[in-house]
C-alpha atoms as a PDB file:
ATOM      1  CA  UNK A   1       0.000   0.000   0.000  1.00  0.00           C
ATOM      2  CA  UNK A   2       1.049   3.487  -0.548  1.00  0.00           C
ATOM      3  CA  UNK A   3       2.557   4.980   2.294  1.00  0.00           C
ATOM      4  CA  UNK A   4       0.245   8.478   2.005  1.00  0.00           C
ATOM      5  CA  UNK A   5      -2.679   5.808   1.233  1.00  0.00           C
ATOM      6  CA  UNK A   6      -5.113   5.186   4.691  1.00  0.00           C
ATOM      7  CA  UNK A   7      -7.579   2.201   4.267  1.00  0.00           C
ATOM      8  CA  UNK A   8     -11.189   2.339   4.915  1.00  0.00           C
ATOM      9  CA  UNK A   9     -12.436  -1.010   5.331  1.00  0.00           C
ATOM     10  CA  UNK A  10     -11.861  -4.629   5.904  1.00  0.00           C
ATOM     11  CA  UNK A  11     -13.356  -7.134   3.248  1.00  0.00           C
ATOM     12  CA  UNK A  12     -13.342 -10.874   3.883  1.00  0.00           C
ATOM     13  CA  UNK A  13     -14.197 -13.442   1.335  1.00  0.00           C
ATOM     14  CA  UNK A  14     -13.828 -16.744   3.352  1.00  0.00           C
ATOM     15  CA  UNK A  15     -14.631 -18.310   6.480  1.00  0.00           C
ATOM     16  CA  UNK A  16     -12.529 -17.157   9.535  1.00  0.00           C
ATOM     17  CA  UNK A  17     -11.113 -19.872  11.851  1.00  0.00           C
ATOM     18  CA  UNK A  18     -11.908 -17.668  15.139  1.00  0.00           C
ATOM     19  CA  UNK A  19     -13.458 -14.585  15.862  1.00  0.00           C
ATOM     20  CA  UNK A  20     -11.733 -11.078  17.441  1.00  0.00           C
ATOM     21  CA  UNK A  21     -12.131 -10.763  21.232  1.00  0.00           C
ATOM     22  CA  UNK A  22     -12.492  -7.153  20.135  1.00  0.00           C
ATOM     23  CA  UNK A  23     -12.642  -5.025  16.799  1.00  0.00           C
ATOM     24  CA  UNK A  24      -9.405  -5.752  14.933  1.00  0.00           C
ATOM     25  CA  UNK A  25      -8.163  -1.946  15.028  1.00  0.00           C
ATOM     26  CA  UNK A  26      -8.746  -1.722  18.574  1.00  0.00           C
ATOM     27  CA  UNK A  27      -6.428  -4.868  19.202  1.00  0.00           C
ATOM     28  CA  UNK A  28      -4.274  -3.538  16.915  1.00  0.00           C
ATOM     29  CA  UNK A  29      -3.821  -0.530  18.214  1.00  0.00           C
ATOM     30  CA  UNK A  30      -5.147   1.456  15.010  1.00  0.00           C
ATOM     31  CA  UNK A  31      -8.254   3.219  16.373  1.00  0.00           C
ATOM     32  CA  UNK A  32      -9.451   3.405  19.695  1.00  0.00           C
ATOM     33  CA  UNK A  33     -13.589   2.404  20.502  1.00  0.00           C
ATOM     34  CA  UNK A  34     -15.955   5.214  20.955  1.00  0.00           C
ATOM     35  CA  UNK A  35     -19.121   5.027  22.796  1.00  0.00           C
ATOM     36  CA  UNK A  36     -22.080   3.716  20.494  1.00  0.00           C
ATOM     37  CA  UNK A  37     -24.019   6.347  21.362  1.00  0.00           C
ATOM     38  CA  UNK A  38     -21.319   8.898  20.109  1.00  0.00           C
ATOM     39  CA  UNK A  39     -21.978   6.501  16.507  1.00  0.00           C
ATOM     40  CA  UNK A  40     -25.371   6.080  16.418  1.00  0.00           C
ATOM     41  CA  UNK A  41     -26.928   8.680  15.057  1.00  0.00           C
ATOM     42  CA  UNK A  42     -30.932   9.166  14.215  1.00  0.00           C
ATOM     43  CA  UNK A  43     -33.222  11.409  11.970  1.00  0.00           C
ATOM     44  CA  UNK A  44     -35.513  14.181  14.056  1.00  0.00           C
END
């Protein structure tokens, strides 16, 4: 990858032998979680 590129998302084609105890970029120290709430967002 380009070193000025970022990535955006995550596309898997194939089964996965186990499953993330959290979201891969928090585990991998890429992003940190935010509150769902902060994420959520709704139409009024």
């Amino acid at each position: 990858m380009p070193p000025d590129a970022k990535p955006i998302a995550m596309l898997y084609l194939s089964h996965v032998n186990t499953f993330y105890k959290e979201p891969m970029l928090v585990e991998t120290d890429w992003k940190t979680a935010k509150p769902l709430d902060e994420m959520v967002m709704k139409n009024s």
